[in-house]
C-alpha atoms as a PDB file:
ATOM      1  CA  UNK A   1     148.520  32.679 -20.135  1.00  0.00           C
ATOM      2  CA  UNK A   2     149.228  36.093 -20.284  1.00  0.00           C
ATOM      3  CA  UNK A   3     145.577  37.140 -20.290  1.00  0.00           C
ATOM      4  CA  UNK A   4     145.390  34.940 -16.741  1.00  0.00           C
ATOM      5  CA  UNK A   5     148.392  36.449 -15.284  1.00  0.00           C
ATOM      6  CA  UNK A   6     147.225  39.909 -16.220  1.00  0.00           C
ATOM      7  CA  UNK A   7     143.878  39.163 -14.996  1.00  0.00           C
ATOM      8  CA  UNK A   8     144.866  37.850 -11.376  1.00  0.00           C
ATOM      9  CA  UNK A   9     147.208  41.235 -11.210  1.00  0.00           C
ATOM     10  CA  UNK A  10     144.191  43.088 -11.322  1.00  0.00           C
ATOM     11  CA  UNK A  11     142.135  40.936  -9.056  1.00  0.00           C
ATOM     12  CA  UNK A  12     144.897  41.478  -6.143  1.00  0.00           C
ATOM     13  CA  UNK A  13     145.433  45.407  -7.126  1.00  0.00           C
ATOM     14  CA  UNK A  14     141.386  45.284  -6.567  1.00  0.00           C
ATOM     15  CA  UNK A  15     141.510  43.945  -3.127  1.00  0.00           C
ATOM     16  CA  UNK A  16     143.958  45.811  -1.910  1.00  0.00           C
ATOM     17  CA  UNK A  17     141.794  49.023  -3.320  1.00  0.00           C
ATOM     18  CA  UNK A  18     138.687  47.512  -1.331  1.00  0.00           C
ATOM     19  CA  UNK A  19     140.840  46.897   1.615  1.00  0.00           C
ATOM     20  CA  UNK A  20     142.020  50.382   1.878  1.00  0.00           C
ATOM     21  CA  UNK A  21     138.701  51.631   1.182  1.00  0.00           C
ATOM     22  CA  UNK A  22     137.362  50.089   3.845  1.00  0.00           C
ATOM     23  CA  UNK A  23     139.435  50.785   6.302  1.00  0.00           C
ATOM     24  CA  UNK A  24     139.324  54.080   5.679  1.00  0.00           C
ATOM     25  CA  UNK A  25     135.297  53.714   6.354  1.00  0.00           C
ATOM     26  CA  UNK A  26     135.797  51.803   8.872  1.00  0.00           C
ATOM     27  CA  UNK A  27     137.874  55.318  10.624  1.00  0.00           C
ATOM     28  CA  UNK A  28     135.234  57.907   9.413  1.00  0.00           C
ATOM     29  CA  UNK A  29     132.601  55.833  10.929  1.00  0.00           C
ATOM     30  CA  UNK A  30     133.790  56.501  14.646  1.00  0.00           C
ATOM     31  CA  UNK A  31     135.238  59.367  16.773  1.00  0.00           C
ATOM     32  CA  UNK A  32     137.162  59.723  19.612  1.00  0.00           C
ATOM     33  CA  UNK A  33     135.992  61.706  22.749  1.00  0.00           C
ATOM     34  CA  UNK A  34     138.193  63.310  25.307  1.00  0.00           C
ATOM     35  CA  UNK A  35     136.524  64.000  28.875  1.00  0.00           C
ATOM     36  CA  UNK A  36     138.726  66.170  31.071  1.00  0.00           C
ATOM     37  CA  UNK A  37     138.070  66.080  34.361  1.00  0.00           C
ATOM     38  CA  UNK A  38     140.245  67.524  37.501  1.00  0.00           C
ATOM     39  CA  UNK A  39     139.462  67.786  41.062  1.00  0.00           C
ATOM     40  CA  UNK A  40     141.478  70.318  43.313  1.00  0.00           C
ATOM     41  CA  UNK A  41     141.364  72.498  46.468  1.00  0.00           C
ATOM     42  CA  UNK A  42     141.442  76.086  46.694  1.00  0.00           C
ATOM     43  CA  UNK A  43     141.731  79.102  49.557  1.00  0.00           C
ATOM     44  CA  UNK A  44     141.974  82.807  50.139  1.00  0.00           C
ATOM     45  CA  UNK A  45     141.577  85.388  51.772  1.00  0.00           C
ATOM     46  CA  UNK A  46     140.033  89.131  50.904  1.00  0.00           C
ATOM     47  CA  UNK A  47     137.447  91.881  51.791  1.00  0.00           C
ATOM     48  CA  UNK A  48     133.977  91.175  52.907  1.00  0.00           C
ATOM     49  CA  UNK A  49     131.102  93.561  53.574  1.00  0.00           C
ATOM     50  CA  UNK A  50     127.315  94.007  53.460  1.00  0.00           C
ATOM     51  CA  UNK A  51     124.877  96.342  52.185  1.00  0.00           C
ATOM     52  CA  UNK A  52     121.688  97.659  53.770  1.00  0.00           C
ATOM     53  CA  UNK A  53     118.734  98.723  52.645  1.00  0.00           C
ATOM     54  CA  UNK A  54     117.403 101.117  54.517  1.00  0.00           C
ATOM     55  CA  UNK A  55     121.266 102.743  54.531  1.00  0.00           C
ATOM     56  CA  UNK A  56     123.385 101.997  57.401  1.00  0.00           C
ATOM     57  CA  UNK A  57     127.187 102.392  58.104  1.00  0.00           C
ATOM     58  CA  UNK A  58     129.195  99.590  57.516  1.00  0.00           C
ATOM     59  CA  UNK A  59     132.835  98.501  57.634  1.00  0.00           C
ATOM     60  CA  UNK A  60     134.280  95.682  55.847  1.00  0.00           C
ATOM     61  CA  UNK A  61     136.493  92.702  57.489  1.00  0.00           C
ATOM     62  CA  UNK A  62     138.874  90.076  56.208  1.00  0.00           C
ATOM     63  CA  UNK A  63     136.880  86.955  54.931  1.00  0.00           C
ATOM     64  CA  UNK A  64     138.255  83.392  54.020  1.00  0.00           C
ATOM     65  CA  UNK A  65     137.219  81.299  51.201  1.00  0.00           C
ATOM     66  CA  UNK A  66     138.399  77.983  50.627  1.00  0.00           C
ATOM     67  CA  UNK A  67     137.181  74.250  50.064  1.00  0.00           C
ATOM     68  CA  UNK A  68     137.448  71.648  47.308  1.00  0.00           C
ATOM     69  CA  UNK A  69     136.998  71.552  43.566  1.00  0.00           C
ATOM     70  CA  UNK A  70     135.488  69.322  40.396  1.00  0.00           C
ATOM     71  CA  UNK A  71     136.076  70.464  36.874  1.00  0.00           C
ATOM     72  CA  UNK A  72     134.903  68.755  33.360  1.00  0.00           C
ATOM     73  CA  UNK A  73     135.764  69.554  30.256  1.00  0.00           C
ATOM     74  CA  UNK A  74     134.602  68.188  26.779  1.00  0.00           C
ATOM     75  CA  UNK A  75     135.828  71.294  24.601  1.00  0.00           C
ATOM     76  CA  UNK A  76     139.236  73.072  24.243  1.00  0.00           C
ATOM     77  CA  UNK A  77     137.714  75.786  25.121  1.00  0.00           C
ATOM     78  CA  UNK A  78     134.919  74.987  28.112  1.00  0.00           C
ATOM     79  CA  UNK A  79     134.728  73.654  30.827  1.00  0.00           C
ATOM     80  CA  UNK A  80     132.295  73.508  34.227  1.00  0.00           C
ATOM     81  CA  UNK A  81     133.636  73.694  37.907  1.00  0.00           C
ATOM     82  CA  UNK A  82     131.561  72.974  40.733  1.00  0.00           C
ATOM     83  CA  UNK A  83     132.720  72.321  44.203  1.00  0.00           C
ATOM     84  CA  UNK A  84     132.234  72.359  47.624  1.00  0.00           C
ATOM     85  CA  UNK A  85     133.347  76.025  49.644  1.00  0.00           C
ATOM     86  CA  UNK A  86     133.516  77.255  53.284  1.00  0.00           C
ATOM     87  CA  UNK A  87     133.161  81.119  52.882  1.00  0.00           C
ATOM     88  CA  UNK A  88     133.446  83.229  56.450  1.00  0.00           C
ATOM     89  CA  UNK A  89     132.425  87.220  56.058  1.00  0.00           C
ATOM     90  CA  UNK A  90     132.162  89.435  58.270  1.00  0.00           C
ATOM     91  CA  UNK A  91     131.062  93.266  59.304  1.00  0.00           C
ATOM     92  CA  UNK A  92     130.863  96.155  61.087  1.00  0.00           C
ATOM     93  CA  UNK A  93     128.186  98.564  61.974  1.00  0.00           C
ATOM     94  CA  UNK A  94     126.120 101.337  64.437  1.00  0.00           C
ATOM     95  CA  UNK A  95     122.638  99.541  64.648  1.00  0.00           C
ATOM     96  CA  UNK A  96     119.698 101.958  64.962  1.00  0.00           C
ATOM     97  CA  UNK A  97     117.100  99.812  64.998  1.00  0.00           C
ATOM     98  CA  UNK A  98     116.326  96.380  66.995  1.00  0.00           C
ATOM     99  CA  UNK A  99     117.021  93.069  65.615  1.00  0.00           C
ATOM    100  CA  UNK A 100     114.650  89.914  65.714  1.00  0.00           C
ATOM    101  CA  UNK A 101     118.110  88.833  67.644  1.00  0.00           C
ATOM    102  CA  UNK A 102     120.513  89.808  69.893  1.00  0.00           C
ATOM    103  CA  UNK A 103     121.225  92.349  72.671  1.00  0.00           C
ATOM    104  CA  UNK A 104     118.768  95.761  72.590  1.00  0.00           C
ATOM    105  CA  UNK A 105     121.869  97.220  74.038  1.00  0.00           C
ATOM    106  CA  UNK A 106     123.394  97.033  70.940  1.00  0.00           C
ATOM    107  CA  UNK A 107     120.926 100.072  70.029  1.00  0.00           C
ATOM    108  CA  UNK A 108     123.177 103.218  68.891  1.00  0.00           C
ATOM    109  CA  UNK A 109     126.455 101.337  69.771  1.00  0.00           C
ATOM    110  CA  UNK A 110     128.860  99.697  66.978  1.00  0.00           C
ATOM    111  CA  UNK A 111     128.686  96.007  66.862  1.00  0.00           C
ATOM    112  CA  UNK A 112     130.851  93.302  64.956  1.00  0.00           C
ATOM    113  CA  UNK A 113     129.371  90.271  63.030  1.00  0.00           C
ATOM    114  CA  UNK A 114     131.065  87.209  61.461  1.00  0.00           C
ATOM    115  CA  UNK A 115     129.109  84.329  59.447  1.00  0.00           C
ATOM    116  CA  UNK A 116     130.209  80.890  57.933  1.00  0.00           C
ATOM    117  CA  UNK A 117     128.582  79.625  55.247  1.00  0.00           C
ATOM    118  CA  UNK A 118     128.610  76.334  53.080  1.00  0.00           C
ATOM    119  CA  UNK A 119     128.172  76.730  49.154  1.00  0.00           C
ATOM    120  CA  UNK A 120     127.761  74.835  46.163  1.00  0.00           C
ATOM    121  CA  UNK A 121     129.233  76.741  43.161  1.00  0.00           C
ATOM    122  CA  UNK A 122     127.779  75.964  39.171  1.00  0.00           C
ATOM    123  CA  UNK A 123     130.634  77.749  36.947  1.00  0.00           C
ATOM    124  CA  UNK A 124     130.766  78.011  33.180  1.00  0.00           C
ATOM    125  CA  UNK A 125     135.097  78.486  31.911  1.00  0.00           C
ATOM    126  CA  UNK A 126     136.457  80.182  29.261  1.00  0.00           C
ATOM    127  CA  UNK A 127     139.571  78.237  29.169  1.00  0.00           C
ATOM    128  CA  UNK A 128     142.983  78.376  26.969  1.00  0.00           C
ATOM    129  CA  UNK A 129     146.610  77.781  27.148  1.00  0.00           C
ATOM    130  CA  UNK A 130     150.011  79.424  25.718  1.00  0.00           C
ATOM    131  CA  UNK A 131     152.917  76.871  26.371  1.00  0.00           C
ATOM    132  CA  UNK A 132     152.570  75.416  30.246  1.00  0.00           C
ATOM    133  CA  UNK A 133     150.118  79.054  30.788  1.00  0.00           C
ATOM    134  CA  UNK A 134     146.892  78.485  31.852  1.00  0.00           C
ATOM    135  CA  UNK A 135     144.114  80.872  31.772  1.00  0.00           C
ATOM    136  CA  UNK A 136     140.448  80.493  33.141  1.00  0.00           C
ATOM    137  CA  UNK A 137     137.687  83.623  33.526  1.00  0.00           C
ATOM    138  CA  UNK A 138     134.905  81.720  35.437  1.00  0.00           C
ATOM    139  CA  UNK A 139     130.966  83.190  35.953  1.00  0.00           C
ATOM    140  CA  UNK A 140     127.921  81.635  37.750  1.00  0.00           C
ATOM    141  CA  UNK A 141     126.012  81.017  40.628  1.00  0.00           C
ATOM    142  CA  UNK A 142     125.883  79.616  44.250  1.00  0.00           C
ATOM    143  CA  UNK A 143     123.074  78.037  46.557  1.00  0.00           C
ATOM    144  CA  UNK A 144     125.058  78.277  50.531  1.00  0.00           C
ATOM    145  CA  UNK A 145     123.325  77.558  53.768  1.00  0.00           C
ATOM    146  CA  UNK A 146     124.178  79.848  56.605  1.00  0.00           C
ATOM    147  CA  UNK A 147     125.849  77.932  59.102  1.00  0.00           C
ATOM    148  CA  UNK A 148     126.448  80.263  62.154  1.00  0.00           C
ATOM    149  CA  UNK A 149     127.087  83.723  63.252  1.00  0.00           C
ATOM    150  CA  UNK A 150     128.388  85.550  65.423  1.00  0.00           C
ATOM    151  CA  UNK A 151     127.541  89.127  66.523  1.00  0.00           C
ATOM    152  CA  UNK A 152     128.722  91.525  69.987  1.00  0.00           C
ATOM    153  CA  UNK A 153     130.559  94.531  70.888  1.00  0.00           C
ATOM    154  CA  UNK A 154     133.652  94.461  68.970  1.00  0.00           C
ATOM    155  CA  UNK A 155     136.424  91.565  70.873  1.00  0.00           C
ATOM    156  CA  UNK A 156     133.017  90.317  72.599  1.00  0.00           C
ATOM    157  CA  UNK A 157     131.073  88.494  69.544  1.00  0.00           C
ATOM    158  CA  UNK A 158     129.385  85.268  70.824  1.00  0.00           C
ATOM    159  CA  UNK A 159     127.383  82.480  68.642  1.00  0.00           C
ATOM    160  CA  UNK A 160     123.557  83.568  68.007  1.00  0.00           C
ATOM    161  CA  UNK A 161     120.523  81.440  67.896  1.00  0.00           C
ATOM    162  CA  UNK A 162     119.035  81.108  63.640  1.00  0.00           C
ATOM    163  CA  UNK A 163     115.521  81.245  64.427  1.00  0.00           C
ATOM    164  CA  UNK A 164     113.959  81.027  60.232  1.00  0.00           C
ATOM    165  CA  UNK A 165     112.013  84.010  61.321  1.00  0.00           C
ATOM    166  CA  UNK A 166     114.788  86.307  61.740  1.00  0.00           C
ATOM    167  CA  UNK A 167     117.166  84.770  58.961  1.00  0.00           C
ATOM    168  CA  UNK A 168     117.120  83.303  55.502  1.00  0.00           C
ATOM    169  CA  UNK A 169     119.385  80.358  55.733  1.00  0.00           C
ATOM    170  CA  UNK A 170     119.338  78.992  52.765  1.00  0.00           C
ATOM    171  CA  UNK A 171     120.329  81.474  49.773  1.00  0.00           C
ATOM    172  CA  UNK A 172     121.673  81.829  46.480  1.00  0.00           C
ATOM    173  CA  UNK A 173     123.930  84.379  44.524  1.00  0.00           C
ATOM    174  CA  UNK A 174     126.214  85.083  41.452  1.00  0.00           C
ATOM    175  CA  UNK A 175     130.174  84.733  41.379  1.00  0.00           C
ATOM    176  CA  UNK A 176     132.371  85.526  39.053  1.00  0.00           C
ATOM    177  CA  UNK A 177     136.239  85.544  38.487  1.00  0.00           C
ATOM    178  CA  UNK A 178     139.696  84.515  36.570  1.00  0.00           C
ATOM    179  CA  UNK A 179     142.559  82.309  37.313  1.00  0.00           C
ATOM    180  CA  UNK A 180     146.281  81.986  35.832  1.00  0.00           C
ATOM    181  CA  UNK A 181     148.178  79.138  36.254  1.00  0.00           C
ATOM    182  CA  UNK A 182     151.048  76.873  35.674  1.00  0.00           C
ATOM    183  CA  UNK A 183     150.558  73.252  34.375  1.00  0.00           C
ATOM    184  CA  UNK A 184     153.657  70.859  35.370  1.00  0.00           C
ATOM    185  CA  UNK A 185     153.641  67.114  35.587  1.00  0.00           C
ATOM    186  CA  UNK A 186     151.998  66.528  39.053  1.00  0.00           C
ATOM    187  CA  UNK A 187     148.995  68.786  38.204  1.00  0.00           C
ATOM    188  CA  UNK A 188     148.364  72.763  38.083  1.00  0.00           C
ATOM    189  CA  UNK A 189     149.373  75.074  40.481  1.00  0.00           C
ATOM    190  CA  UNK A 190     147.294  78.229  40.123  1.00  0.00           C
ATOM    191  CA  UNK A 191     146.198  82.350  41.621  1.00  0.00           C
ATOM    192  CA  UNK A 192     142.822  83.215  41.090  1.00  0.00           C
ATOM    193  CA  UNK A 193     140.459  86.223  42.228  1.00  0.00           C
ATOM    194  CA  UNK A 194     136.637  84.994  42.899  1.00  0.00           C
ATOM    195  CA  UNK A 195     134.033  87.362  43.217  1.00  0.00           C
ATOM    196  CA  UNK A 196     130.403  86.712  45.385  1.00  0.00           C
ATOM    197  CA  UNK A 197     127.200  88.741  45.725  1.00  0.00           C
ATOM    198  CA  UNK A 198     124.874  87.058  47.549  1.00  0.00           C
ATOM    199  CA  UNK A 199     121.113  87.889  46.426  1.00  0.00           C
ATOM    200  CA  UNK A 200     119.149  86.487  49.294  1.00  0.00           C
ATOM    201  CA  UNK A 201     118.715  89.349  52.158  1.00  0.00           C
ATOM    202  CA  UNK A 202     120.706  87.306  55.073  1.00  0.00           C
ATOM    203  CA  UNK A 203     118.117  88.720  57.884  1.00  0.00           C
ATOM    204  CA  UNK A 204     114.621  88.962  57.571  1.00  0.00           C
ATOM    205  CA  UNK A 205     113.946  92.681  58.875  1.00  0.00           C
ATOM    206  CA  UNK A 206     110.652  94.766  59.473  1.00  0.00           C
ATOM    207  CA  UNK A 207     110.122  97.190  57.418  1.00  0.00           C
ATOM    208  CA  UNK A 208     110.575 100.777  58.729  1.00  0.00           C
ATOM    209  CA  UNK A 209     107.557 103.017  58.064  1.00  0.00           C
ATOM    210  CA  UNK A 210     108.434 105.718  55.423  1.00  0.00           C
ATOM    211  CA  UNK A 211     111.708 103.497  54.851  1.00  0.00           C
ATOM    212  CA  UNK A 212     112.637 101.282  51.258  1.00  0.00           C
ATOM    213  CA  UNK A 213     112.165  97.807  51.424  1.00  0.00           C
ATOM    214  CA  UNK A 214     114.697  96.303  53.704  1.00  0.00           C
ATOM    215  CA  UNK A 215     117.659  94.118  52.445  1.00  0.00           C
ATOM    216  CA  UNK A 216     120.875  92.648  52.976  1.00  0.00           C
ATOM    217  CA  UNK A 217     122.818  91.252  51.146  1.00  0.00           C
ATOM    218  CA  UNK A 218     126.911  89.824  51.821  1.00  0.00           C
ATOM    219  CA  UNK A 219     129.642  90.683  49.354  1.00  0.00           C
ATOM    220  CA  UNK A 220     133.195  89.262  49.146  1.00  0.00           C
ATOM    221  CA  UNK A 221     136.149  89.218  47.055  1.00  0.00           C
ATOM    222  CA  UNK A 222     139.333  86.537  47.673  1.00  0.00           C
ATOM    223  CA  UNK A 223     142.664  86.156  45.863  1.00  0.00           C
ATOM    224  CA  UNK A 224     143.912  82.782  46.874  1.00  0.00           C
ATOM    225  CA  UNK A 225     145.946  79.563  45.197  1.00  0.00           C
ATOM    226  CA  UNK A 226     144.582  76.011  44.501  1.00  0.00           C
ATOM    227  CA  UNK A 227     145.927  73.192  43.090  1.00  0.00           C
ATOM    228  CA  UNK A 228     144.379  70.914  40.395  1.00  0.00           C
ATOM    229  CA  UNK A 229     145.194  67.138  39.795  1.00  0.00           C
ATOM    230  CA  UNK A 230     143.771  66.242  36.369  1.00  0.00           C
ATOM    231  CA  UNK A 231     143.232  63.204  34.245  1.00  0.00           C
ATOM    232  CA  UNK A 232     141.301  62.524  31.050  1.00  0.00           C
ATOM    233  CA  UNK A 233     138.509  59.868  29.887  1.00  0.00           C
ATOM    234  CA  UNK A 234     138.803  58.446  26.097  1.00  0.00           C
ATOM    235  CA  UNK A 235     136.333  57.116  24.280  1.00  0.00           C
ATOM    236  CA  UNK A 236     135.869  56.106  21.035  1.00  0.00           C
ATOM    237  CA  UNK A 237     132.250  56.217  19.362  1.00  0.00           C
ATOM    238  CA  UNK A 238     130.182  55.699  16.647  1.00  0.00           C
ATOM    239  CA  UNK A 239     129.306  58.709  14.897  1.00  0.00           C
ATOM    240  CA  UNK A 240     125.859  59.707  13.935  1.00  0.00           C
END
């Protein structure tokens, strides 16, 4: 009897080995995923300007740069943004030479331009947090389409006809940047600076003889605010 009693003590202290074991297989068997994702909007306003190959002078105006905003995140660490942005820029400058379009009285005079564009940003984030402190430093790329300009004697500018022979419309460029912000219940409230250098000459220029290559291409920078509603996707999985 005491053989038997003994031996069904060790039967149950068995089972509930092999239960625990495999329940703790079961566990190490899958892993949970965490998807991040957010979607926001964003504006600001800064300094835009152009450069010209051959050299001309130009003056800078105030640009906007705004739209809305998709982030993903997988890692702690990573994410990806990508988005949809208005951006409007904007110059000044003496024109020596004529343009495919406009006014030839424009010749020797100073003239004012202003373009809107539409762009698709592709970011890689550095992200991390200290407490409710987010941080962000951003870099990438952009493809925009030219959507109008306008060009005149300073206080006169009026719309312009695109003809594809006198401008690329479609282009692409790099952008770069940071952002701080503060995350709360209702989402994150955040300042950022965003950087853009388009590299796709806007105007497509004859070349000058004895002159370099011609080119130009629109810069901006923009410190604005956005706001950023996120929410999270779990899933568990089996690992490999």
């Amino acid at each position: 009897m005491r053989n038997s009693s003994h031996t069904k003590r060790l039967f149950a202290l068995a089972l509930l080995l092999l239960f625990a074991i495999c329940r703790e297989a079961n566990a190490q068997l899958y892993q949970i995923d965490t998807v991040r994702f957010a979607v926001g909007i964003r504006g600001g306003v800064g300094s835009t300007s152009i450069s010209f190959q051959p050299y001309q002078n130009r003056d800078g105006k105030i640009g906007f740069a705004g739209g809305i905003t998709f982030n993903v995140s997988a890692h702690k660490f990573l994410g990806m943004q990508t988005g949809v942005n208005f951006l409007r820029t904007g110059y000044t400058t003496t024109e020596f030479t004529p343009r495919k379009v406009g006014d030839p009285n424009w010749i020797g005079k100073e003239i004012e331009a202003a373009q809107s564009f539409l762009a698709i940003p592709l970011l890689l984030q550095l992200q991390f947090a200290i407490s409710i402190v987010t941080f962000r430093i951003s870099g990438g790329g952009f493809f925009d389409y030219l959507l109008e300009e306008k060009m005149g004697f300073p206080g006169q500018i009026r719309k312009l006809e695109l003809p594809m022979g006198a401008y690329n419309r479609f282009g692409a460029g790099v952008c770069w940047g940071g952002a701080v912000g503060i995350d709360t219940r209702v989402g994150e409230f955040y300042v950022e600076f965003r950087a853009d250098d388009h590299l796709t000459d806007l105007y497509n220029r004859d070349r000058i003889p004895k002159a370099s290559e011609p080119s130009s291409h629109i810069h901006s920078q923009t410190i604005g605010v956005g706001y950023l509603y996120k929410f999270q996707w779990i899933k568990q999985r089996p690992m490999p």
